[in-house]
PDB file of N, CA and C in Angstrom:
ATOM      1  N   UNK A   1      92.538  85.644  92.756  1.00  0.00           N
ATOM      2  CA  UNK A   1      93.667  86.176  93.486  1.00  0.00           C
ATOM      3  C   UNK A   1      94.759  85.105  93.485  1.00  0.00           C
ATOM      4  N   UNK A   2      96.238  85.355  93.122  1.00  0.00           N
ATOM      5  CA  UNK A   2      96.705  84.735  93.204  1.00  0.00           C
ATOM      6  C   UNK A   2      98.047  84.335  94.145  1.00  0.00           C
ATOM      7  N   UNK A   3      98.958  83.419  94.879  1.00  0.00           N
ATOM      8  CA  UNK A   3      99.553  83.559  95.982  1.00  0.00           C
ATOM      9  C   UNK A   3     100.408  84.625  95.975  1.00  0.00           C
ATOM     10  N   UNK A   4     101.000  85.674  95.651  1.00  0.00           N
ATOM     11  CA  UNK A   4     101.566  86.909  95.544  1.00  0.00           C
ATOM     12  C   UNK A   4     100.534  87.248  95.950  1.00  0.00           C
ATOM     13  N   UNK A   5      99.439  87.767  95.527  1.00  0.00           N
ATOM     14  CA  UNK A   5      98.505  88.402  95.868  1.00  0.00           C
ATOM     15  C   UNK A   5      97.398  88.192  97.307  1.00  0.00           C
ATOM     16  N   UNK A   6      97.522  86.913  97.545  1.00  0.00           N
ATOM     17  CA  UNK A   6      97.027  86.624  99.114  1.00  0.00           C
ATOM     18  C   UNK A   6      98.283  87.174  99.880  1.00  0.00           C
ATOM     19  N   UNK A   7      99.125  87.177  99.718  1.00  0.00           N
ATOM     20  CA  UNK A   7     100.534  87.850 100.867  1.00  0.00           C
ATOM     21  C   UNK A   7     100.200  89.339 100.812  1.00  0.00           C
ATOM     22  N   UNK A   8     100.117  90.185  99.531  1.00  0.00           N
ATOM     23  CA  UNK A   8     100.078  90.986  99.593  1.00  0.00           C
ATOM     24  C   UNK A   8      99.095  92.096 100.633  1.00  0.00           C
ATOM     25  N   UNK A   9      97.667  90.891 100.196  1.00  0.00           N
ATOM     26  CA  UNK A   9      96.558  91.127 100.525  1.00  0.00           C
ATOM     27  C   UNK A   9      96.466  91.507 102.087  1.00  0.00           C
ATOM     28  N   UNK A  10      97.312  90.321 102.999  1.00  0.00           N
ATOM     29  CA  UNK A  10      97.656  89.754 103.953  1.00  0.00           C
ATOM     30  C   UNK A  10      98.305  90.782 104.664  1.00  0.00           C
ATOM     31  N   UNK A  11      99.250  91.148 103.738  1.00  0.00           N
ATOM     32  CA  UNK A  11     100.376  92.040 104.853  1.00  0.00           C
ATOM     33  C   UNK A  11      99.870  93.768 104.625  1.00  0.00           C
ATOM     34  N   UNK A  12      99.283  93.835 103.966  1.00  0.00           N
ATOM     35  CA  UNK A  12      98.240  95.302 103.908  1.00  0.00           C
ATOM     36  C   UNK A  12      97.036  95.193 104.660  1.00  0.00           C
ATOM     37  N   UNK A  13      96.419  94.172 104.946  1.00  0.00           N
ATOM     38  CA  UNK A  13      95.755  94.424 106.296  1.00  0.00           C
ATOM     39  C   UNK A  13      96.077  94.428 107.334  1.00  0.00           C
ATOM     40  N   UNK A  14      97.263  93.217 107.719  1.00  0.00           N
ATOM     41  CA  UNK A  14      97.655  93.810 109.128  1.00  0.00           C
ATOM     42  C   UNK A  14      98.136  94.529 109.472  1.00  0.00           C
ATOM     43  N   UNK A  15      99.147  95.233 108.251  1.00  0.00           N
ATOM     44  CA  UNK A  15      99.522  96.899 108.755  1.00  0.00           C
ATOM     45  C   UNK A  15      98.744  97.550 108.982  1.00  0.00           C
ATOM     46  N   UNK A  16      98.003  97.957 108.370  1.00  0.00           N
ATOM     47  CA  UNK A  16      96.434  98.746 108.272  1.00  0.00           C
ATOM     48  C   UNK A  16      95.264  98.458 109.794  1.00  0.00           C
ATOM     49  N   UNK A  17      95.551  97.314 110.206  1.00  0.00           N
ATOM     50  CA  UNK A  17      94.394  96.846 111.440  1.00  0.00           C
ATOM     51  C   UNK A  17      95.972  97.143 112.838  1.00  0.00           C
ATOM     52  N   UNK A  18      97.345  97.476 112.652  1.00  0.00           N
ATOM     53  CA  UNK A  18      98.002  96.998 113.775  1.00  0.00           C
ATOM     54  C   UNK A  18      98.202  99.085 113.818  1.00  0.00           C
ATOM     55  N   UNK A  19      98.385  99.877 112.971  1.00  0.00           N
ATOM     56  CA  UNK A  19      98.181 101.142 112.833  1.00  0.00           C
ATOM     57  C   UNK A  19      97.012 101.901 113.286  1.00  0.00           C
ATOM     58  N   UNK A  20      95.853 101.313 112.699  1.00  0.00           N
ATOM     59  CA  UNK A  20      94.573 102.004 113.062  1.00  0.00           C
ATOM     60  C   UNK A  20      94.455 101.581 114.703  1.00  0.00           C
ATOM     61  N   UNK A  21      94.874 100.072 115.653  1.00  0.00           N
ATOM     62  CA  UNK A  21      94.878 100.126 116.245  1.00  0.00           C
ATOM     63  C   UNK A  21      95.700 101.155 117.299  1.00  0.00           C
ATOM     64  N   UNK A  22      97.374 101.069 116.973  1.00  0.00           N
ATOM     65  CA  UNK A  22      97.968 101.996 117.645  1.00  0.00           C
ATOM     66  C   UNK A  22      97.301 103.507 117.605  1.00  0.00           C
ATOM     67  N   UNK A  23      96.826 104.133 116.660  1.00  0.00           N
ATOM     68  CA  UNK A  23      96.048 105.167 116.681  1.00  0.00           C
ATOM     69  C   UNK A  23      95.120 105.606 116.951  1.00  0.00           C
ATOM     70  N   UNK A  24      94.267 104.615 117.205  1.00  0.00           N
ATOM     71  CA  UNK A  24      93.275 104.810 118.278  1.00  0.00           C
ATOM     72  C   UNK A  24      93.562 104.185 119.702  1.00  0.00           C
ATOM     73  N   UNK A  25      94.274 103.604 119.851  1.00  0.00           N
ATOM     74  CA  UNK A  25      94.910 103.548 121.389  1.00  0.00           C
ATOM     75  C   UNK A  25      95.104 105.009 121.742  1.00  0.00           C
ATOM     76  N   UNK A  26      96.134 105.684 121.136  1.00  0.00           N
ATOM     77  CA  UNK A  26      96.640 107.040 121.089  1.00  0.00           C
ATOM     78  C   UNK A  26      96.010 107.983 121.482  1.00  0.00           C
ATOM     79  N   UNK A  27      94.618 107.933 120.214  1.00  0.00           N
ATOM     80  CA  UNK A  27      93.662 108.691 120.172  1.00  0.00           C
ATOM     81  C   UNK A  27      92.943 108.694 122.006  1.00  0.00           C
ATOM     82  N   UNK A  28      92.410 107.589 121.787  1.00  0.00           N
ATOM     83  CA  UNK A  28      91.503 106.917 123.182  1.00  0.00           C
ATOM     84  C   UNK A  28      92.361 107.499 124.337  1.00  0.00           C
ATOM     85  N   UNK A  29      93.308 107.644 124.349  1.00  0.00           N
ATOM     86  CA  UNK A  29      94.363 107.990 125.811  1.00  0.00           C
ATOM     87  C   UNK A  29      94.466 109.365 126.059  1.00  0.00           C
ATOM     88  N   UNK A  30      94.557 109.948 124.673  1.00  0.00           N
ATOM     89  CA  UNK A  30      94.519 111.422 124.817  1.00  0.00           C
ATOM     90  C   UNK A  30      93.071 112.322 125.039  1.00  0.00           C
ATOM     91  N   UNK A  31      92.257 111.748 124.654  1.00  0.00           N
ATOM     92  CA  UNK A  31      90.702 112.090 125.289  1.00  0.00           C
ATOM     93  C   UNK A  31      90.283 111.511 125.638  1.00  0.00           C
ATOM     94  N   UNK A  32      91.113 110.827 126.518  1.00  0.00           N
ATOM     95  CA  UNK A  32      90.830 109.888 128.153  1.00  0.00           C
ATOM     96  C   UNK A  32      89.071 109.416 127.300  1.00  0.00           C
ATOM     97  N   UNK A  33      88.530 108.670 126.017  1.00  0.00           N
ATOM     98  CA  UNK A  33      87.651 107.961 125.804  1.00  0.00           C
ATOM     99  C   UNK A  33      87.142 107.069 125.204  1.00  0.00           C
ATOM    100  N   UNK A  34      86.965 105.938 125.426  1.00  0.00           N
ATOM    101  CA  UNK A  34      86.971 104.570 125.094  1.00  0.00           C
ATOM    102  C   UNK A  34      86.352 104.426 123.870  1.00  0.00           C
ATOM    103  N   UNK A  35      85.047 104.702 123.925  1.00  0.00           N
ATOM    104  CA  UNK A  35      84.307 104.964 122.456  1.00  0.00           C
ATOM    105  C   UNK A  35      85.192 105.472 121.675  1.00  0.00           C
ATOM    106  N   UNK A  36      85.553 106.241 121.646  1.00  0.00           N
ATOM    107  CA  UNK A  36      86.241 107.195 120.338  1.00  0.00           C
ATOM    108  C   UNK A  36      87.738 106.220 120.122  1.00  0.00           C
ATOM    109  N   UNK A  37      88.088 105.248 120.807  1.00  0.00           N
ATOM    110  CA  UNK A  37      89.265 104.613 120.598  1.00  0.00           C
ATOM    111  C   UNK A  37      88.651 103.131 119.583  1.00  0.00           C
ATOM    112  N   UNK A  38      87.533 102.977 119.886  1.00  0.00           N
ATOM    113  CA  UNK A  38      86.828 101.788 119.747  1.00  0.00           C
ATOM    114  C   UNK A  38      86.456 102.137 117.965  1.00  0.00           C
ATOM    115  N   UNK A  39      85.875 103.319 117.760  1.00  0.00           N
ATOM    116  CA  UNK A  39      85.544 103.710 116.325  1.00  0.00           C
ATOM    117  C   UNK A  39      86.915 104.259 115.497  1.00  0.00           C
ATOM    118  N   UNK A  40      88.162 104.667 116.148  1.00  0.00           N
ATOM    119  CA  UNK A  40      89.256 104.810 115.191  1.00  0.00           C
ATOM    120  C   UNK A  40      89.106 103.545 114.681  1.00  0.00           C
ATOM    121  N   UNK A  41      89.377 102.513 115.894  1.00  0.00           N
ATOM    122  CA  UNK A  41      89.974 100.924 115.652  1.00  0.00           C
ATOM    123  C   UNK A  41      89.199 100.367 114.392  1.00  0.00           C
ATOM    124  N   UNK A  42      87.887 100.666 114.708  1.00  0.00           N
ATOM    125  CA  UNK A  42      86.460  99.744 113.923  1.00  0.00           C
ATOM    126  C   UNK A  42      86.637 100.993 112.480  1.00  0.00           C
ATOM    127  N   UNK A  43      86.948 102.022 112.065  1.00  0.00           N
ATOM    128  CA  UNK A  43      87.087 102.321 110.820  1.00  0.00           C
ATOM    129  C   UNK A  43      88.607 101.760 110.375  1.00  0.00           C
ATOM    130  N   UNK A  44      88.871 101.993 110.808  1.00  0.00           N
ATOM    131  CA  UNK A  44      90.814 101.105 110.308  1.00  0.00           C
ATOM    132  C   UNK A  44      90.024  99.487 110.174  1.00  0.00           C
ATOM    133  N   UNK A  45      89.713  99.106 111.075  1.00  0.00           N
ATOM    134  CA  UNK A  45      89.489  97.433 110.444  1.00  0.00           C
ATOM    135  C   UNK A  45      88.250  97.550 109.006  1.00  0.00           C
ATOM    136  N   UNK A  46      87.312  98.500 109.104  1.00  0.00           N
ATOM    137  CA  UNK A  46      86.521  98.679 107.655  1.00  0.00           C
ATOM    138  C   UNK A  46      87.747  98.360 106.511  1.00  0.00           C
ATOM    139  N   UNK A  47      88.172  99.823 106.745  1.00  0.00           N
ATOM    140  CA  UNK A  47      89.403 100.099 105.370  1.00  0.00           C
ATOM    141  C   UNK A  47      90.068  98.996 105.413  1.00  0.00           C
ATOM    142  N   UNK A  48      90.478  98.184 106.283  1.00  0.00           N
ATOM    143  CA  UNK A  48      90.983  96.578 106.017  1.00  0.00           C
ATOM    144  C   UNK A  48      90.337  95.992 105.096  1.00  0.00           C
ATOM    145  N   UNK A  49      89.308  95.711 105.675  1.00  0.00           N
ATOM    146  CA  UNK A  49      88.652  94.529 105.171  1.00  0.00           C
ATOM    147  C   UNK A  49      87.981  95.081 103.534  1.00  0.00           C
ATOM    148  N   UNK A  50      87.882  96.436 103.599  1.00  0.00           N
ATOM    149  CA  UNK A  50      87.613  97.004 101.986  1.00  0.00           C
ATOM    150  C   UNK A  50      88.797  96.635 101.133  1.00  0.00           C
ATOM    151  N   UNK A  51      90.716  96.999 101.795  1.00  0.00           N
ATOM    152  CA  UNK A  51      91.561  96.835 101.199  1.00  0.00           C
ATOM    153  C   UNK A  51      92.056  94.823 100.599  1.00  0.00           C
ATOM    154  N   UNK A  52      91.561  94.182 101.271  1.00  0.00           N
ATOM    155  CA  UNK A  52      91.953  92.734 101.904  1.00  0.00           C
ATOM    156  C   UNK A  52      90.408  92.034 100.933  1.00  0.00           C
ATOM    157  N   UNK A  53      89.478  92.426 101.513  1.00  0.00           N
ATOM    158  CA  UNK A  53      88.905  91.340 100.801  1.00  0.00           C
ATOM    159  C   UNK A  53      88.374  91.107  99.262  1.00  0.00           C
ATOM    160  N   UNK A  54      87.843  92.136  98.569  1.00  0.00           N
ATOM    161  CA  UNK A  54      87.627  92.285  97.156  1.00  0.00           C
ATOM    162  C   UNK A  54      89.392  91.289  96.200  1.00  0.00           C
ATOM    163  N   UNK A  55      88.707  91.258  95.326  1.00  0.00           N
ATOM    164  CA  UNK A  55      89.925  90.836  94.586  1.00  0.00           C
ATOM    165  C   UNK A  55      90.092  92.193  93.700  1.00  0.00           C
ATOM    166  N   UNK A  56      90.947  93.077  93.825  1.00  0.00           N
ATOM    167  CA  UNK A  56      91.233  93.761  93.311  1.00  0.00           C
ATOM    168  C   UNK A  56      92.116  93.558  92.284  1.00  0.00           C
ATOM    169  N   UNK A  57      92.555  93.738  91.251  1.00  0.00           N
ATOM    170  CA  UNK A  57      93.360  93.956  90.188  1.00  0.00           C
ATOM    171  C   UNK A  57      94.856  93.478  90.340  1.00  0.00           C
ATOM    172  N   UNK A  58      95.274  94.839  91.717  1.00  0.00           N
ATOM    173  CA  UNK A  58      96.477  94.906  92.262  1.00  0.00           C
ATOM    174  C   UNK A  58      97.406  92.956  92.825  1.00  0.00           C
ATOM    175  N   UNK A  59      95.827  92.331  92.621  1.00  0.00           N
ATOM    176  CA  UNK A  59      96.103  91.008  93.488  1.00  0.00           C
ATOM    177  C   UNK A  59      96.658  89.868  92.733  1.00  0.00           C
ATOM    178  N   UNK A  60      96.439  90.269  90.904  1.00  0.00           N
ATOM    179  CA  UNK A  60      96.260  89.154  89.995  1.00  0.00           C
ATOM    180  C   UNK A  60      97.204  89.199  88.995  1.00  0.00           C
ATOM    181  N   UNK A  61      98.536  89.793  89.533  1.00  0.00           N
ATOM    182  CA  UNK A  61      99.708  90.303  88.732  1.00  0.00           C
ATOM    183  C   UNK A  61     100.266  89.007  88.163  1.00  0.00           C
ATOM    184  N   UNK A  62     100.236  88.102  89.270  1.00  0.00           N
ATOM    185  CA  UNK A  62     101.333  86.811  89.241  1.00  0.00           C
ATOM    186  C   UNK A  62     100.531  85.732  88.372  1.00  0.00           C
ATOM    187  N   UNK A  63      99.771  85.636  88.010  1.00  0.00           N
ATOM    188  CA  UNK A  63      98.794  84.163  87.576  1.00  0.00           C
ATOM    189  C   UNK A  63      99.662  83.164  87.465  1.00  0.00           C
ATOM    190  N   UNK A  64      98.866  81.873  88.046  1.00  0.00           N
ATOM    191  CA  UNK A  64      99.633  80.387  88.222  1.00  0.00           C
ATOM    192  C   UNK A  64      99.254  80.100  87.100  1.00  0.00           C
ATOM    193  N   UNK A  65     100.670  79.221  86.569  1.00  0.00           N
ATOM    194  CA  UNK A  65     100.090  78.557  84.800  1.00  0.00           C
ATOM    195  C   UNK A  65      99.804  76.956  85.854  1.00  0.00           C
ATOM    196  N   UNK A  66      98.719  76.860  85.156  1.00  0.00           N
ATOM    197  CA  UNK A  66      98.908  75.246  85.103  1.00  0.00           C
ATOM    198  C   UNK A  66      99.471  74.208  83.804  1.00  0.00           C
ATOM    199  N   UNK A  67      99.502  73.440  84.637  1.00  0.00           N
ATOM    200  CA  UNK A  67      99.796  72.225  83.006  1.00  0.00           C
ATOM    201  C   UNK A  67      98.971  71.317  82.501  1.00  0.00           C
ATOM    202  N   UNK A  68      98.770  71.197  81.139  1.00  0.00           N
ATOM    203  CA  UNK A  68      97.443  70.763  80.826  1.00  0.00           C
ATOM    204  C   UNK A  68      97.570  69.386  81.060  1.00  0.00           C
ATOM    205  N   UNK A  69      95.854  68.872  80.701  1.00  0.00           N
ATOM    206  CA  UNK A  69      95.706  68.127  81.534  1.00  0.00           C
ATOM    207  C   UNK A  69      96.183  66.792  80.009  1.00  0.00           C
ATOM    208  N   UNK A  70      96.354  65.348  81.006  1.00  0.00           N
ATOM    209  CA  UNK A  70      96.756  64.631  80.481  1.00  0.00           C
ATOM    210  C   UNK A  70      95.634  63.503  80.087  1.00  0.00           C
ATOM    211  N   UNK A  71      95.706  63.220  78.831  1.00  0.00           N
ATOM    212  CA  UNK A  71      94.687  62.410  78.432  1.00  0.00           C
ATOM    213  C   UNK A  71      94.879  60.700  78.680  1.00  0.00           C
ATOM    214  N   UNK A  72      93.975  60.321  79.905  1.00  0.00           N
ATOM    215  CA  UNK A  72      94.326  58.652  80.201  1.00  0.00           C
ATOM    216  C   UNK A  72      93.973  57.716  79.029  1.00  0.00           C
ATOM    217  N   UNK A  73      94.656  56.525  78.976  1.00  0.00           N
ATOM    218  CA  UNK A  73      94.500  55.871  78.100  1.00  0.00           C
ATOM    219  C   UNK A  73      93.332  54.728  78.499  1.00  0.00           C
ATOM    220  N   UNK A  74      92.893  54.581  77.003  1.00  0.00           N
ATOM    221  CA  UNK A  74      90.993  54.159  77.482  1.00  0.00           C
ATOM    222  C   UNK A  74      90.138  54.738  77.408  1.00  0.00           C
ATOM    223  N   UNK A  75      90.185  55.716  77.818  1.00  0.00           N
ATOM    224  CA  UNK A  75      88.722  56.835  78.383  1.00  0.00           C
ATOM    225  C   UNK A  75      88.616  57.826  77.383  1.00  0.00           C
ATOM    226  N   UNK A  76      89.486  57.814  76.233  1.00  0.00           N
ATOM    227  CA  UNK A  76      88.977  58.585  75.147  1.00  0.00           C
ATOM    228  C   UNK A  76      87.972  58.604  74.586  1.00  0.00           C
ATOM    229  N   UNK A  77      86.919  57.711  74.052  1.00  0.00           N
ATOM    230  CA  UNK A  77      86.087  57.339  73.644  1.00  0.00           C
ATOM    231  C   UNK A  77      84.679  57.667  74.171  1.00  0.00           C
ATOM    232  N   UNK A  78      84.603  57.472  75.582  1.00  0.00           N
ATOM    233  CA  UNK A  78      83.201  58.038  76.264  1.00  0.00           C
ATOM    234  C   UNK A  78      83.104  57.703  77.666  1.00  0.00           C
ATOM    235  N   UNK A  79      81.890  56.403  77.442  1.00  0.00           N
ATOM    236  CA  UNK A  79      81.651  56.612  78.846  1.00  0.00           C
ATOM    237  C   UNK A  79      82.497  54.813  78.724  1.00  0.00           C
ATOM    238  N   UNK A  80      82.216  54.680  80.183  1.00  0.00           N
ATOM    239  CA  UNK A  80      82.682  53.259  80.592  1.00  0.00           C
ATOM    240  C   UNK A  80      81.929  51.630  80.059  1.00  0.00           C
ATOM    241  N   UNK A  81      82.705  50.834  79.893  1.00  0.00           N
ATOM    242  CA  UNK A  81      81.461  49.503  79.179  1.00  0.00           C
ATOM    243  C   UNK A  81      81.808  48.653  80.773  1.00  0.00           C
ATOM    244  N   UNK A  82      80.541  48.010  80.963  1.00  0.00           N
ATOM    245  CA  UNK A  82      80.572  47.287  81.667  1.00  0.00           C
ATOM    246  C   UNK A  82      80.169  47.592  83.027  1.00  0.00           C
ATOM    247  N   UNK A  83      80.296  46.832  83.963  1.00  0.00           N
ATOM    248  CA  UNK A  83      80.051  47.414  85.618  1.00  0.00           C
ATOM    249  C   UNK A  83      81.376  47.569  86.452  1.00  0.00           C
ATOM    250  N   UNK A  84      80.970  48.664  87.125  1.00  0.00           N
ATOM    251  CA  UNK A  84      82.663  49.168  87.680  1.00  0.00           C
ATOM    252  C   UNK A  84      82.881  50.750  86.976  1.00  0.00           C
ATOM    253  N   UNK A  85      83.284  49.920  85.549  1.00  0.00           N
ATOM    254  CA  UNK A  85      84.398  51.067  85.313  1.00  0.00           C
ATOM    255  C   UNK A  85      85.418  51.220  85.368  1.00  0.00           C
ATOM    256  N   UNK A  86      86.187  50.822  86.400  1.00  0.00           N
ATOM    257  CA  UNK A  86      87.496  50.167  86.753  1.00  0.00           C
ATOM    258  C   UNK A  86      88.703  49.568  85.920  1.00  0.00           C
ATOM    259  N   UNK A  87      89.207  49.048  86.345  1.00  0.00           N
ATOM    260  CA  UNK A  87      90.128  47.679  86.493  1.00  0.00           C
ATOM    261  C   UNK A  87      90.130  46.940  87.489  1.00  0.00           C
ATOM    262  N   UNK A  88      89.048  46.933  87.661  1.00  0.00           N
ATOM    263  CA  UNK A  88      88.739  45.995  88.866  1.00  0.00           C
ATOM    264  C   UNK A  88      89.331  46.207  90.132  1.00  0.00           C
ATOM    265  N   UNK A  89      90.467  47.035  90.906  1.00  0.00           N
ATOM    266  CA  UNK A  89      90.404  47.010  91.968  1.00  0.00           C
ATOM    267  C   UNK A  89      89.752  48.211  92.880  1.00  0.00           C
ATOM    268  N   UNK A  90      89.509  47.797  93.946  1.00  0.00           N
ATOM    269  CA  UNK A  90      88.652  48.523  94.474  1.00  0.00           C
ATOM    270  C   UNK A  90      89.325  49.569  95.716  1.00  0.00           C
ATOM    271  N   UNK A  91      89.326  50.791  95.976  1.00  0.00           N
ATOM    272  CA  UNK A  91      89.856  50.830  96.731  1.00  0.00           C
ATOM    273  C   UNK A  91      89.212  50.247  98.412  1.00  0.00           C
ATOM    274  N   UNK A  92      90.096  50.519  99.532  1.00  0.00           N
ATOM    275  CA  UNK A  92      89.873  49.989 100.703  1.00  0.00           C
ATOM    276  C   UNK A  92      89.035  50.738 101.478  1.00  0.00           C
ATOM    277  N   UNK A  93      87.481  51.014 101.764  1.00  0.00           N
ATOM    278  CA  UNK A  93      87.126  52.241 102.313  1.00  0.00           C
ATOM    279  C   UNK A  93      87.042  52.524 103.718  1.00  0.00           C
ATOM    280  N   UNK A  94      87.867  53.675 104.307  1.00  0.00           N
ATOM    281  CA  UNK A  94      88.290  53.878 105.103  1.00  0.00           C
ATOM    282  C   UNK A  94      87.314  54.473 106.577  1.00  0.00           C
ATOM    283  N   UNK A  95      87.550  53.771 107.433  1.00  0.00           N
ATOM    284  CA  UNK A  95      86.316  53.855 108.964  1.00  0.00           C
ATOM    285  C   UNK A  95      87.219  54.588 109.555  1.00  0.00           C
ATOM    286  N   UNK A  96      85.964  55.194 110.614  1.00  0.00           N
ATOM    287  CA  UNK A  96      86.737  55.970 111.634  1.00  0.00           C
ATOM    288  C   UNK A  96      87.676  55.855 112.420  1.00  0.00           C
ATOM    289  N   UNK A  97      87.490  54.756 112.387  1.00  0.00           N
ATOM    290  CA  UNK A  97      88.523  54.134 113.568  1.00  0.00           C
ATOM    291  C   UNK A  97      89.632  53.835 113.085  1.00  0.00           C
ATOM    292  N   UNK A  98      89.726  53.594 111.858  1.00  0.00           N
ATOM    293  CA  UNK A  98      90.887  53.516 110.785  1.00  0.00           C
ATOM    294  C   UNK A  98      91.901  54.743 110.558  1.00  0.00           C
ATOM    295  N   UNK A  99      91.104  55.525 110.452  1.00  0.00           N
ATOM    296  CA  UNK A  99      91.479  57.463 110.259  1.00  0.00           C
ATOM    297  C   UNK A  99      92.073  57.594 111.145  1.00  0.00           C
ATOM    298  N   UNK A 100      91.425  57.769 112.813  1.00  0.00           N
ATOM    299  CA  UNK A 100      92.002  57.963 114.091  1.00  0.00           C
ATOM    300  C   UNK A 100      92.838  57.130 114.798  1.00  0.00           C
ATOM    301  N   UNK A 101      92.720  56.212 114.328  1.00  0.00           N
ATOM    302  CA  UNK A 101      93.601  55.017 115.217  1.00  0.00           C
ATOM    303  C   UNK A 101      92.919  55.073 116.263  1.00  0.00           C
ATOM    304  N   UNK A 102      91.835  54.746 116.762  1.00  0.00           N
ATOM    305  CA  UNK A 102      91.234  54.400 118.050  1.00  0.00           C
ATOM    306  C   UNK A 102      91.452  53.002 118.354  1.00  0.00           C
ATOM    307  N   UNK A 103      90.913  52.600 117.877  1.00  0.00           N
ATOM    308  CA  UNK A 103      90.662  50.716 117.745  1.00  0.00           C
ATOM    309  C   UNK A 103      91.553  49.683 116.963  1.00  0.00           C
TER     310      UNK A 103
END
């Protein structure tokens, strides 16, 4: 699915879950009964989540190009000689207290 297609996805369920709700509010008020407001609501959120979650077709119009990838210099050849791997620097590894600023 691609970001066109999560919006899309997005804004067809909440129409779909903010409708089925108003309509079974509606429903529920006019035969003064809670259950029957509760199962409009809960089939409208089904058909949501049938419309919303599959990746359907409709979702994959836009495809992201990426750009290929770039070949580092060195590492053509295989694997690494030596210990490391590197260039020797290391990064700094980071504590909790570092992350949060507690301490």
């Amino acid at each position: 699915m691609d970001f066109e297609g999560q919006k899309l996805a997005e804004a067809l369920s909440m129409a779909i879950v903010v409708v089925a709700a108003v309509l079974g509010f509606l429903y529920g008020y006019v035969r003064q009964d809670f259950a029957a407001m509760m199962w409009v609501f809960a089939s409208g959120t089904a058909v949501a989540a049938l419309v919303g979650v599959p990746d359907w077709p409709m979702y994959n119009k836009h495809p992201v190009r990426f750009l290929p990838p770039k070949a580092k210099e060195g590492q053509r050849g295989g694997g690494s000689s030596g210990k490391g791997g590197g260039s020797g620097k290391r990064k700094k590894a980071a504590s909790w207290s570092t992350l949060w600023g507690m301490f």
